[in-house]
N, C-alpha and C. Protein backbone atom coordinates (compact mmCIF):
# COMPACT_ATOMS: atom_id res chain seq x y z
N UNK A 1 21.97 -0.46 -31.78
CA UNK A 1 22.41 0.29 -30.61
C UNK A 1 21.41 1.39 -30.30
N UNK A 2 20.99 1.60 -29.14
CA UNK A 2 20.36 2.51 -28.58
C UNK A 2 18.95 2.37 -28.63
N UNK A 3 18.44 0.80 -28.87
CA UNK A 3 16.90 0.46 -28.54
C UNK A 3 17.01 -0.75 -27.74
N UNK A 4 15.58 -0.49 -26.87
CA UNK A 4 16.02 -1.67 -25.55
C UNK A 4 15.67 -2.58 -26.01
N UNK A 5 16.18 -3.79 -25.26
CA UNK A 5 15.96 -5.00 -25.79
C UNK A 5 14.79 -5.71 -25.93
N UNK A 6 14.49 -6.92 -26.75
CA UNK A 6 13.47 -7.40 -26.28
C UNK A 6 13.17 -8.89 -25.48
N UNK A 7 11.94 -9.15 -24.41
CA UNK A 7 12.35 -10.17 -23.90
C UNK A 7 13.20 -11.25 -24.32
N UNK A 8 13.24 -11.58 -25.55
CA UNK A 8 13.73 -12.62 -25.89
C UNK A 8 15.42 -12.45 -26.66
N UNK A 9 15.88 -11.47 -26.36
CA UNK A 9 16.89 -10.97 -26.43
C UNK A 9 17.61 -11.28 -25.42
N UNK A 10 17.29 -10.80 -24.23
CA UNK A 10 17.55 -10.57 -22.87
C UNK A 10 17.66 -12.49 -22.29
N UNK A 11 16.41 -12.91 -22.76
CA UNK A 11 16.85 -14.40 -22.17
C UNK A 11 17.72 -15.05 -22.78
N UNK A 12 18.18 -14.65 -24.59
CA UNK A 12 19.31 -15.41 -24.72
C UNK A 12 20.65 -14.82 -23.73
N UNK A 13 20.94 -13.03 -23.47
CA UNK A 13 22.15 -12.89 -23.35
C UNK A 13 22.31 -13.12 -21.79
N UNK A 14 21.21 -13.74 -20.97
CA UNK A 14 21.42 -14.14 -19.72
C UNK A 14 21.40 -15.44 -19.43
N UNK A 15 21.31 -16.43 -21.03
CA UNK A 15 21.44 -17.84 -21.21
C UNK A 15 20.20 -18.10 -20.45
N UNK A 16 19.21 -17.94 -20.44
CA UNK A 16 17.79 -18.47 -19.79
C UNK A 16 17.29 -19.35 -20.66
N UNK A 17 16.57 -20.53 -20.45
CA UNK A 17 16.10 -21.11 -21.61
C UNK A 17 14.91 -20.74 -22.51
N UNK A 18 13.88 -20.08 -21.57
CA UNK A 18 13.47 -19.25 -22.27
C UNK A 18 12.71 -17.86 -21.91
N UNK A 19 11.81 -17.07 -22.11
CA UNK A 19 11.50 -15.52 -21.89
C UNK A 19 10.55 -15.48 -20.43
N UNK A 20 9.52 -16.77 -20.32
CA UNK A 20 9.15 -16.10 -18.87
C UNK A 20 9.47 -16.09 -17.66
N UNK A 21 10.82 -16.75 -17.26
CA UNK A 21 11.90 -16.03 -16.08
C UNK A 21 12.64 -14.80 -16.47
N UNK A 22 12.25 -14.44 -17.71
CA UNK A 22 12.63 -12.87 -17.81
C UNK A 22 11.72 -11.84 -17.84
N UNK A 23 10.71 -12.46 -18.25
CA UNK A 23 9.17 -11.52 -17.55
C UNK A 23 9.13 -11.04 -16.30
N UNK A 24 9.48 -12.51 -15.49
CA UNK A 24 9.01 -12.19 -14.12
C UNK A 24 10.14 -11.27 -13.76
N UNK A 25 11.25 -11.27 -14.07
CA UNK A 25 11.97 -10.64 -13.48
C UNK A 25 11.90 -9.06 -13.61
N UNK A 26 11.38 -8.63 -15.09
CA UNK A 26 11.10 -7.46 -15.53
C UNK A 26 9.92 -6.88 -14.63
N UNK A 27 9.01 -7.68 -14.92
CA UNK A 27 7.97 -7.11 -13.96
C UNK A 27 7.98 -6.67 -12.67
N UNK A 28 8.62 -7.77 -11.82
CA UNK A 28 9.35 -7.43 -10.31
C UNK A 28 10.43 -6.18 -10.49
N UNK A 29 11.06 -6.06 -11.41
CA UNK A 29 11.77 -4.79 -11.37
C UNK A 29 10.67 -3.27 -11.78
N UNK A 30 9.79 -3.50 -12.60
CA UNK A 30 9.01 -2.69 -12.77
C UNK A 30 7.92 -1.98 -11.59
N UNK A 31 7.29 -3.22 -10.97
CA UNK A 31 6.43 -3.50 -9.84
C UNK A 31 7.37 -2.30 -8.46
N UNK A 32 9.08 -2.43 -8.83
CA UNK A 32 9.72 -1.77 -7.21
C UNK A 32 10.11 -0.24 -8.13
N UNK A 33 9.70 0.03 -9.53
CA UNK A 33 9.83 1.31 -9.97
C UNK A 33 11.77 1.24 -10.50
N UNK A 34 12.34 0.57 -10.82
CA UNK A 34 13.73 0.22 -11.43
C UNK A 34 13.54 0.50 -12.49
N UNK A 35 12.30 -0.11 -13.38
CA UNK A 35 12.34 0.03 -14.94
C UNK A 35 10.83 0.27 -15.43
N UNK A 36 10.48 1.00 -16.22
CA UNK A 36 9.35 1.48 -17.15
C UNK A 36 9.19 0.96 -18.11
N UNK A 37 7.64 1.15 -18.94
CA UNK A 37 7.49 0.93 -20.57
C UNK A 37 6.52 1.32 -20.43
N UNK A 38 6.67 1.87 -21.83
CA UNK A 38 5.24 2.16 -22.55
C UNK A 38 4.34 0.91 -22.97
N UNK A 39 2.75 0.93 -22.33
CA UNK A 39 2.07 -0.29 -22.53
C UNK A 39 1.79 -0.53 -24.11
N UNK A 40 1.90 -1.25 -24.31
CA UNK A 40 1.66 -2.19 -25.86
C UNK A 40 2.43 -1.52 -27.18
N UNK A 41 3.85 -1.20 -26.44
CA UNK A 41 4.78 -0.93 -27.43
C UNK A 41 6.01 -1.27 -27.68
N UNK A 42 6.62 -1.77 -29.05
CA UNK A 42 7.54 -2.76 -28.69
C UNK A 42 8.77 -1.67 -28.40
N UNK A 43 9.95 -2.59 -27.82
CA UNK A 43 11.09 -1.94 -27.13
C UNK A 43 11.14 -1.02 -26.66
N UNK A 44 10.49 -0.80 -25.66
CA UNK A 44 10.21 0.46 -24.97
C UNK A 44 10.48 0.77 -23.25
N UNK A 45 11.24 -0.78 -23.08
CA UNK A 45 11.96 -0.97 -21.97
C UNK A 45 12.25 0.20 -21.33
N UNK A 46 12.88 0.62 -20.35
CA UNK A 46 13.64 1.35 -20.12
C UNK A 46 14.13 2.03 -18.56
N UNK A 47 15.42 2.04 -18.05
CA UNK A 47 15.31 2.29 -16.55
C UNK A 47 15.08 3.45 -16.14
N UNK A 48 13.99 3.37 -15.24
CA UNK A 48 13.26 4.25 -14.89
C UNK A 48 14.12 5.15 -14.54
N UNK A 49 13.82 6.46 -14.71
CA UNK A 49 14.40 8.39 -14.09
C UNK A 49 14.22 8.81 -13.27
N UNK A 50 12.91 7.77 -12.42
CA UNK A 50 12.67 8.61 -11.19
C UNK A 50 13.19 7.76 -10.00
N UNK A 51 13.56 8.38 -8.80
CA UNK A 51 14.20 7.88 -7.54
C UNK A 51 12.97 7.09 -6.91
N UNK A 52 13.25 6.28 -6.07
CA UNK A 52 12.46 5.55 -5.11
C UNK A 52 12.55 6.50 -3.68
N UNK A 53 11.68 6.45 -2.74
CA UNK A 53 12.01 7.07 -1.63
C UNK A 53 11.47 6.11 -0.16
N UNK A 54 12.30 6.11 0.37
CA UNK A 54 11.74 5.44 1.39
C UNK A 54 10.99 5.42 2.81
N UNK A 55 9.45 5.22 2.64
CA UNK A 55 8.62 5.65 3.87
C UNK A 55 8.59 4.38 5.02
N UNK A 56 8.36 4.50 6.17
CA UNK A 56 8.58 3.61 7.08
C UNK A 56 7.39 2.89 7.26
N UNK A 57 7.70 1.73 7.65
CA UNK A 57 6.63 0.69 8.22
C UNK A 57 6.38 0.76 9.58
N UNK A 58 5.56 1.35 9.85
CA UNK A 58 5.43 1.46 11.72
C UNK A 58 4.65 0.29 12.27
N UNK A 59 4.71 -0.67 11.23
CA UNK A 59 3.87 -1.56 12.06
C UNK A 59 2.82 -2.36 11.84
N UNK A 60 1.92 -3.44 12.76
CA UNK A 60 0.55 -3.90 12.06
C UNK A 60 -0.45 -3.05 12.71
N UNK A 61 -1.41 -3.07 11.75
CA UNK A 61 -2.43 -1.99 11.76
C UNK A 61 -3.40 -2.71 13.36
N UNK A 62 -3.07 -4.17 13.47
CA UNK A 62 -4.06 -4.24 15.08
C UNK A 62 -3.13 -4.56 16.33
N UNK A 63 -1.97 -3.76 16.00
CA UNK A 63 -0.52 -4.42 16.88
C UNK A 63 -0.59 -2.94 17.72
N UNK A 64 -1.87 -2.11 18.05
CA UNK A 64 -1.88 -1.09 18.62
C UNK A 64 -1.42 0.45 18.19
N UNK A 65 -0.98 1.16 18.56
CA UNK A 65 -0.88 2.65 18.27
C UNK A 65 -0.03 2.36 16.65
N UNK A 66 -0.43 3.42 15.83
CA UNK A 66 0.22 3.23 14.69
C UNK A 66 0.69 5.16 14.59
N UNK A 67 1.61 5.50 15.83
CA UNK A 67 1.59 6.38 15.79
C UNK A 67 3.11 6.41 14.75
N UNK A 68 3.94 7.30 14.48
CA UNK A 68 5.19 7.49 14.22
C UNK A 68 5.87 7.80 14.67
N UNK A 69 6.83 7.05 15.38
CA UNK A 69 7.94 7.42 16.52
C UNK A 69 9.50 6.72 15.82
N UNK A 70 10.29 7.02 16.45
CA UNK A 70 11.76 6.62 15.63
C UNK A 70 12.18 5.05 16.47
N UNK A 71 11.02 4.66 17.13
CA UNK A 71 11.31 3.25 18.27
C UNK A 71 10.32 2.23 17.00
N UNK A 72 9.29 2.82 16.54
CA UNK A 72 8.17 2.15 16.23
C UNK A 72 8.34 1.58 14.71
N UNK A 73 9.49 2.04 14.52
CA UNK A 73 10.08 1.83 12.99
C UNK A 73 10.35 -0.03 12.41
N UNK A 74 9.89 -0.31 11.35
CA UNK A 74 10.09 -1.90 11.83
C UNK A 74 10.92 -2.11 10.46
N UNK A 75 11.08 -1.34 9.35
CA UNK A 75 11.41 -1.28 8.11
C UNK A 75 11.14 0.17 7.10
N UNK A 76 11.91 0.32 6.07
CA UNK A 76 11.64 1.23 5.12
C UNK A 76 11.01 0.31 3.58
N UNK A 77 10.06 1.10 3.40
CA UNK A 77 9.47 0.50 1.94
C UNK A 77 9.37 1.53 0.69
N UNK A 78 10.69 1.06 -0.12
CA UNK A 78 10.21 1.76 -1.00
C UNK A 78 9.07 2.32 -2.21
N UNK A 79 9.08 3.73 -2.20
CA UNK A 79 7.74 4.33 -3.05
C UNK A 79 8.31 5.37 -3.76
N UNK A 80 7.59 5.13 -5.04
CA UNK A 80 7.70 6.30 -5.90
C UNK A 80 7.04 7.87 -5.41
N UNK A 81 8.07 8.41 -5.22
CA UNK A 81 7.60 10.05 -4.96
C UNK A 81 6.24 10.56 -5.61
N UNK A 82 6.20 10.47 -6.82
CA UNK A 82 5.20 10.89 -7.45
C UNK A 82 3.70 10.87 -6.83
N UNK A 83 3.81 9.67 -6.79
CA UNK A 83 2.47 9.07 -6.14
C UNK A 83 1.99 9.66 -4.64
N UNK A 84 2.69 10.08 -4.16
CA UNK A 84 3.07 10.72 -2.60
C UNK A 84 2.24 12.35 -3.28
N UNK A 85 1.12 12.54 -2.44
CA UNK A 85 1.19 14.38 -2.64
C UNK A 85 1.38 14.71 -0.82
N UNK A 86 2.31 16.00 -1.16
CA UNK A 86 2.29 16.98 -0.51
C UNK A 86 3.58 16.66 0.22
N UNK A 87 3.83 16.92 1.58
CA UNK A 87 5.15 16.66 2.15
C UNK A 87 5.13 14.94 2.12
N UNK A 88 6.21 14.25 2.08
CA UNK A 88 6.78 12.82 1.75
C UNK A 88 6.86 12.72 3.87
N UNK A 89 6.92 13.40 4.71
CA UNK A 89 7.51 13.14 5.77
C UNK A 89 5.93 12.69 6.38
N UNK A 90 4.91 12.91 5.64
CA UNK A 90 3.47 12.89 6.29
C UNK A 90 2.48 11.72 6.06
N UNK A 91 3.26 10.29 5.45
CA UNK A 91 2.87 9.21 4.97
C UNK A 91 3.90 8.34 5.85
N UNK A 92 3.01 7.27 6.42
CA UNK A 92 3.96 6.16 6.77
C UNK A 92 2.87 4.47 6.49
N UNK A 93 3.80 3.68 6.31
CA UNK A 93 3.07 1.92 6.10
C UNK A 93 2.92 1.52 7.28
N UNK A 94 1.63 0.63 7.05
CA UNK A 94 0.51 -0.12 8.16
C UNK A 94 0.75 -1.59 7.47
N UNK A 95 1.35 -2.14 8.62
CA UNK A 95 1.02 -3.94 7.44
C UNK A 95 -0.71 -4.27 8.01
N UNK A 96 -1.39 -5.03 6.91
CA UNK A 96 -2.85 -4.48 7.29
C UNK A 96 -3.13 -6.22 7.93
N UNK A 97 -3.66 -6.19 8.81
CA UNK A 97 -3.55 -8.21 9.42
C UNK A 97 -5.42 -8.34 9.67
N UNK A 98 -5.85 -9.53 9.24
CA UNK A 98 -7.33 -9.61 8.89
C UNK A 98 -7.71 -9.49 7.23
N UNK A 99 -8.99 -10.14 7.29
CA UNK A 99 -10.05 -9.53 5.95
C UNK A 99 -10.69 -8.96 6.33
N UNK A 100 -10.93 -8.25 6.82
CA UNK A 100 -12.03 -6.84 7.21
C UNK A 100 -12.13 -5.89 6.19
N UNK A 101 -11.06 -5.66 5.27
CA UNK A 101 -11.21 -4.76 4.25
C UNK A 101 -10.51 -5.41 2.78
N UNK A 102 -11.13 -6.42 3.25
CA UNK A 102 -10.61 -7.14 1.78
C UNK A 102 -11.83 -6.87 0.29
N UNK A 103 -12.55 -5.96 0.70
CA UNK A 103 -13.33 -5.80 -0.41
C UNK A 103 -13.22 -4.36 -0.70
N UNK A 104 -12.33 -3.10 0.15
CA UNK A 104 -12.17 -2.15 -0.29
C UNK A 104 -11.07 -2.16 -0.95
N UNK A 105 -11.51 -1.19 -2.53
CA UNK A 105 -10.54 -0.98 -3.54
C UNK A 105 -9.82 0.71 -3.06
N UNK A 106 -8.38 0.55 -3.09
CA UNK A 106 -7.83 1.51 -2.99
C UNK A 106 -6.52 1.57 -4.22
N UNK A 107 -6.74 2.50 -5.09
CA UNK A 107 -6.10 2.82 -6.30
C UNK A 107 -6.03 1.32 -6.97
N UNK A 108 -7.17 0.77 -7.65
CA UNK A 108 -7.83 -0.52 -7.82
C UNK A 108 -7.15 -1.69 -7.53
N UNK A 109 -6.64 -1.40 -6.23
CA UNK A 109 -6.53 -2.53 -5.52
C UNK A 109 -7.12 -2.65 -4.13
N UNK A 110 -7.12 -4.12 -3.98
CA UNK A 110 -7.95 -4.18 -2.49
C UNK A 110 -6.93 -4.43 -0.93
N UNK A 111 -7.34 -4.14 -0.07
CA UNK A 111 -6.48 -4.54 1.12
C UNK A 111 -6.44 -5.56 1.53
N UNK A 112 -5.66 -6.79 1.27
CA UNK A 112 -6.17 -7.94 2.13
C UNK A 112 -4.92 -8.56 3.09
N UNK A 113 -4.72 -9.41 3.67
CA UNK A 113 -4.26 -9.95 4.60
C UNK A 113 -2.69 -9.51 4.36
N UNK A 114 -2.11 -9.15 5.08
CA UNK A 114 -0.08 -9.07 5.16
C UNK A 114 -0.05 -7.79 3.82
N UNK A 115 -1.10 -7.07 3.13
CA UNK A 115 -0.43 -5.99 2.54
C UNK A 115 -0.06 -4.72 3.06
N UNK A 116 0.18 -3.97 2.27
CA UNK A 116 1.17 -2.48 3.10
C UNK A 116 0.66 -1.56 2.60
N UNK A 117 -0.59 -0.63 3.37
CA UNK A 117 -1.34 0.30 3.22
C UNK A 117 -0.87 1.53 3.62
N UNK A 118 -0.57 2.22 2.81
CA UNK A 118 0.27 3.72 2.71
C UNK A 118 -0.59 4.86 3.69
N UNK A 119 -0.71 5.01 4.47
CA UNK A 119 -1.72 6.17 5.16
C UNK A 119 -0.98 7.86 5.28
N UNK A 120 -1.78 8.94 4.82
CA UNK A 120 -1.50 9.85 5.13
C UNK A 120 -1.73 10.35 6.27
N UNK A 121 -1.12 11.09 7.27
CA UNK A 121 -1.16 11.42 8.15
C UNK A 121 -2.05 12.52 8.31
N UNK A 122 -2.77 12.12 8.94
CA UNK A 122 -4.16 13.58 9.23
C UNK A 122 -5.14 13.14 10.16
N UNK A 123 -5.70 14.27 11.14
CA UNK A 123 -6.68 14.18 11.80
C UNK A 123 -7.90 14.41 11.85
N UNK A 124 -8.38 14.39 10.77
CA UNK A 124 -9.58 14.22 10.34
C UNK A 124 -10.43 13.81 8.97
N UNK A 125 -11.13 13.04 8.18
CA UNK A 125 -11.52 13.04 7.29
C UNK A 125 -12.75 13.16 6.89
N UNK A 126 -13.70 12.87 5.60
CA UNK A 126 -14.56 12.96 5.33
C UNK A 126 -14.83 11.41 5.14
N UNK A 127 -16.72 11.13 5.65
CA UNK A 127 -17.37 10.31 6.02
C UNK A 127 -17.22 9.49 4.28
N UNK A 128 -17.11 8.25 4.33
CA UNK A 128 -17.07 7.44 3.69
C UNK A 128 -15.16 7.06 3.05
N UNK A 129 -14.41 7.81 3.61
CA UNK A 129 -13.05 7.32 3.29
C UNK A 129 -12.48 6.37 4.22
N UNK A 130 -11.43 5.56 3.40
CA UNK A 130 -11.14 4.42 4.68
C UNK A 130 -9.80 5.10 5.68
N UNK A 131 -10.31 4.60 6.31
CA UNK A 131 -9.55 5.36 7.49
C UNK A 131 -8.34 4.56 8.46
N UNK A 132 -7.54 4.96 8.99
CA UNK A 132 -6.79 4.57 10.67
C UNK A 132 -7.61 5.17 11.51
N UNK A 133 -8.37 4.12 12.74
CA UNK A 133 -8.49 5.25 13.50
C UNK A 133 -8.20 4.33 14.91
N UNK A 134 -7.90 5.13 15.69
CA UNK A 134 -7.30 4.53 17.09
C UNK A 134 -8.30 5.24 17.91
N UNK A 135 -9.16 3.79 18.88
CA UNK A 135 -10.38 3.67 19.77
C UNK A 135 -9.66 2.68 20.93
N UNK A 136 -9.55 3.78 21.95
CA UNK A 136 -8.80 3.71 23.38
C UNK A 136 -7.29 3.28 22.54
N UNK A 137 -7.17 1.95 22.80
CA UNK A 137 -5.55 1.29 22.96
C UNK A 137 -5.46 0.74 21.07
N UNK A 138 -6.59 0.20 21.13
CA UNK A 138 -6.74 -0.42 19.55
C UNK A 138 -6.91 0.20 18.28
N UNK A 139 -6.75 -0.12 17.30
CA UNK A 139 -6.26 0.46 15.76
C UNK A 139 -6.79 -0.23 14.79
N UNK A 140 -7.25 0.54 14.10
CA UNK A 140 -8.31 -0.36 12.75
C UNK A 140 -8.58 0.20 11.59
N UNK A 141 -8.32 -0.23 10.31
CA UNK A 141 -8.48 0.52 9.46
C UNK A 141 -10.18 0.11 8.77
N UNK A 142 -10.77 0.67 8.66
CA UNK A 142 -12.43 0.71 8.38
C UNK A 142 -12.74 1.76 7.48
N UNK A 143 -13.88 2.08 6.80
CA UNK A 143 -14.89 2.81 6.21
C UNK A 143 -14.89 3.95 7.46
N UNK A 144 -15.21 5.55 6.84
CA UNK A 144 -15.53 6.22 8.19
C UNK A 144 -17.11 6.39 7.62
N UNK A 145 -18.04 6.29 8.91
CA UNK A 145 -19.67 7.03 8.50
C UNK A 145 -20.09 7.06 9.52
N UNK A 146 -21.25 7.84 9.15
CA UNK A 146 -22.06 8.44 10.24
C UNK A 146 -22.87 7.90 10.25
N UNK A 147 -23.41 7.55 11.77
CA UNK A 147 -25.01 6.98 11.98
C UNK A 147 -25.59 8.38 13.02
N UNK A 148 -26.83 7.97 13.70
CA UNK A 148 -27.57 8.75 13.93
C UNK A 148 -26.91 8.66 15.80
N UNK A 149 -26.17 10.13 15.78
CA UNK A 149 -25.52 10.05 16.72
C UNK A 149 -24.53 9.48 17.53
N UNK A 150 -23.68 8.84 16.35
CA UNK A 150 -22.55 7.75 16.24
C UNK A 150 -21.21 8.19 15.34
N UNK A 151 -20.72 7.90 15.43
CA UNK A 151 -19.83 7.03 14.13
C UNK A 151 -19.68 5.53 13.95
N UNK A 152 -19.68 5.05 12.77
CA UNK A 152 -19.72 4.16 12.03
C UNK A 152 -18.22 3.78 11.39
N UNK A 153 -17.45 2.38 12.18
CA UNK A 153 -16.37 2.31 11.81
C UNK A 153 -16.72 0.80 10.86
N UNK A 154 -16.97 0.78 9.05
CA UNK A 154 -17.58 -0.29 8.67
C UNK A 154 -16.52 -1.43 7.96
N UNK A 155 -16.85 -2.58 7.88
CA UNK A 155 -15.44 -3.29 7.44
C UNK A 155 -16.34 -3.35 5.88
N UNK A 156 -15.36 -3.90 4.84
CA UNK A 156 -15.59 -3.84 3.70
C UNK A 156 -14.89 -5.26 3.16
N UNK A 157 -16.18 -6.13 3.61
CA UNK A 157 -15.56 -7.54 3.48
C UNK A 157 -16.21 -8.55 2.79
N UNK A 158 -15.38 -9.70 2.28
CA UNK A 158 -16.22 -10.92 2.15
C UNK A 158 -16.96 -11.51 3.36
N UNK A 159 -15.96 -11.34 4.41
CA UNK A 159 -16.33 -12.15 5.37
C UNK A 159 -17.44 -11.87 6.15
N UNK A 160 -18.66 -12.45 6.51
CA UNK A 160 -19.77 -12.03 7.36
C UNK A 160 -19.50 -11.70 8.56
N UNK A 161 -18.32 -12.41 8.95
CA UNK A 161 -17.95 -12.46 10.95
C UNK A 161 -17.58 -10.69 10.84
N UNK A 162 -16.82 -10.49 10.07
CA UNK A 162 -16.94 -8.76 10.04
C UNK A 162 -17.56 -8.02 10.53
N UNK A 163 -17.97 -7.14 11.57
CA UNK A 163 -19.21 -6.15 11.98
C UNK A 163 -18.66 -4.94 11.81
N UNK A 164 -19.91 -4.18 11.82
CA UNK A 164 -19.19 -2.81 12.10
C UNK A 164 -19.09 -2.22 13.62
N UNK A 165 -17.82 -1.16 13.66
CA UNK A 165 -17.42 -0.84 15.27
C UNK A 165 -18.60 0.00 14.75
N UNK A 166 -19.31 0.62 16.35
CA UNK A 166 -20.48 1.54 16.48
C UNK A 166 -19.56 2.76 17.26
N UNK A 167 -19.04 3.92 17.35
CA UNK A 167 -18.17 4.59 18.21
C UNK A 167 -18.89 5.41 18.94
N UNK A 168 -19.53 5.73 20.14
CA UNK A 168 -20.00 6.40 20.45
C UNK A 168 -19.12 7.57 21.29
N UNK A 169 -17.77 7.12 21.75
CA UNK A 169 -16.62 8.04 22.59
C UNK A 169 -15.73 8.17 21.66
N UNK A 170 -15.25 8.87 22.18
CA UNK A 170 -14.35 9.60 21.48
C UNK A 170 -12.99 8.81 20.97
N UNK A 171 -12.47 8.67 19.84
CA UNK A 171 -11.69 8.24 19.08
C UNK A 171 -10.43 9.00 18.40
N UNK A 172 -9.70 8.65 17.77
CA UNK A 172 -8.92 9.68 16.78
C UNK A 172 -8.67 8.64 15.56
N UNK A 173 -8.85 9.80 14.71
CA UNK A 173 -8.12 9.48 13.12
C UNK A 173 -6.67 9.44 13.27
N UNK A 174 -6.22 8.66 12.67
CA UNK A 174 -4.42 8.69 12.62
C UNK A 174 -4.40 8.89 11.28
N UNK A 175 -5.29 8.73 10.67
CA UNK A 175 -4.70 9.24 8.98
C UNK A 175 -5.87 8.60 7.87
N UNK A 176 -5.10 8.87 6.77
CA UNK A 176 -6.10 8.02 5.66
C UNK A 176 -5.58 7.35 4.75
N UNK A 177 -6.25 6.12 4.27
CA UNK A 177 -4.83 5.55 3.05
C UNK A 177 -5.54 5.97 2.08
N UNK A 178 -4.48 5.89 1.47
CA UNK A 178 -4.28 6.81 0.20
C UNK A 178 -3.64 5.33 -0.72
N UNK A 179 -3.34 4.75 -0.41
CA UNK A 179 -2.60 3.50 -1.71
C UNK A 179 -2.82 2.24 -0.43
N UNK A 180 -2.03 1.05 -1.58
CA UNK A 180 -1.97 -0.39 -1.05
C UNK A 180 -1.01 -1.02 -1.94
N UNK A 181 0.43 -1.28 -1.03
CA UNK A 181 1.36 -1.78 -2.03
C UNK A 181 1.01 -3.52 -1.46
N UNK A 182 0.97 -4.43 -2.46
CA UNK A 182 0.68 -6.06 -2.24
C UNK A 182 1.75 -6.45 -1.53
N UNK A 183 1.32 -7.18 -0.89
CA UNK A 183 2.67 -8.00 0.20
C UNK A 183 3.48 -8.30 -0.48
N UNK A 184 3.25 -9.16 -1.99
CA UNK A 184 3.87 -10.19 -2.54
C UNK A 184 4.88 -9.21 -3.37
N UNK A 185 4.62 -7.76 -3.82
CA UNK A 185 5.41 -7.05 -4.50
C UNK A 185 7.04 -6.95 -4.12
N UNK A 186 6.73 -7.00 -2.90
CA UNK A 186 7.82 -6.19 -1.75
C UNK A 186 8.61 -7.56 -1.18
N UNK A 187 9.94 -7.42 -0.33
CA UNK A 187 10.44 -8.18 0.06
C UNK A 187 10.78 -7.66 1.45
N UNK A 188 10.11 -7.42 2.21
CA UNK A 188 9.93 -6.42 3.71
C UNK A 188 9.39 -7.73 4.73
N UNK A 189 10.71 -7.80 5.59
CA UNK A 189 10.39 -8.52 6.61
C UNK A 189 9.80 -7.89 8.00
């Protein structure tokens, strides 16, 4: 009494035949922040203490303005607070559509097609962070840099068809990501 179980505990008392439909299931509970462990220690299970909180999905990142409005709302995805600095009301999710930035790592993961890129809300950043930025009607998340009397909006890709935007007018930052939760983690329609 009073030590967590171990996988193979758990698959007999849920009659499973055997432990890795109880992996996956642990993990998927771990993956949405339900349950913790200490890495490479036995029984160390345990349901997580901290709350989930839920930031909104405003949308796909080339489906136009990715502003935050209470119309533009398409879902809530839950996130661990922790990970969030500063006010929680100043982050909202981009579903990201393309490989254009399928080779940038953000908190060592990369962005690629249908994932959910956490952006902080801000209007301005420093040259080489990946960015939101909205040019006239359209929305793109890119590399920010400077060229010689430009900005430089660069994709970070496998793909060659990729170019970089050249910006010479005026644009805005909508924010910066800061994380990348995987499509496959989440169950967000």
């Amino acid at each position: 009494m009073g030590k967590a179980p171990t996988l193979q505990e758990l698959s007999k008392a849920l009659n499973y035949a055997g432990i890795s439909s109880v992996q996956r299931h642990v993990d998927a509970l771990k993956n949405k922040g339900y349950l913790s462990n200490e890495p490479y220690q036995a029984r160390s299970l345990e349901v997580s203490r901290t709350q989930t909180i839920n930031i909104p999905l405003v949308g796909n990142i080339a489906a136009g303005t990715p502003i935050l409005a209470i119309e533009n709302i398409e879902a809530y995805i839950p996130y661990q607070p922790s990970k969030a600095k500063v006010n929680i009301n100043d982050y909202f999710f981009l579903r990201a559509v393309g490989d254009s930035m399928n080779k940038a790592i953000i908190n060592e993961r990369t962005i690629d097609n249908g994932d959910y890129v956490l952006v902080r809300k801000q209007n301005t950043a420093e040259f080489s962070q990946i960015i939101v930025a909205l040019i006239g009607d359209e929305a793109t998340i890119k590399k920010y840099s400077k060229g010689k009397g430009h900005i430089i909006l660069e994709p970070i890709s496998s793909n060659p068809a990729n170019k970089p935007i050249y910006v010479f007018e005026e644009f805005l930052i909508q924010g910066i990501v800061v994380d990348v939760v995987k499509a496959g983690d989440l169950n967000v329609s």
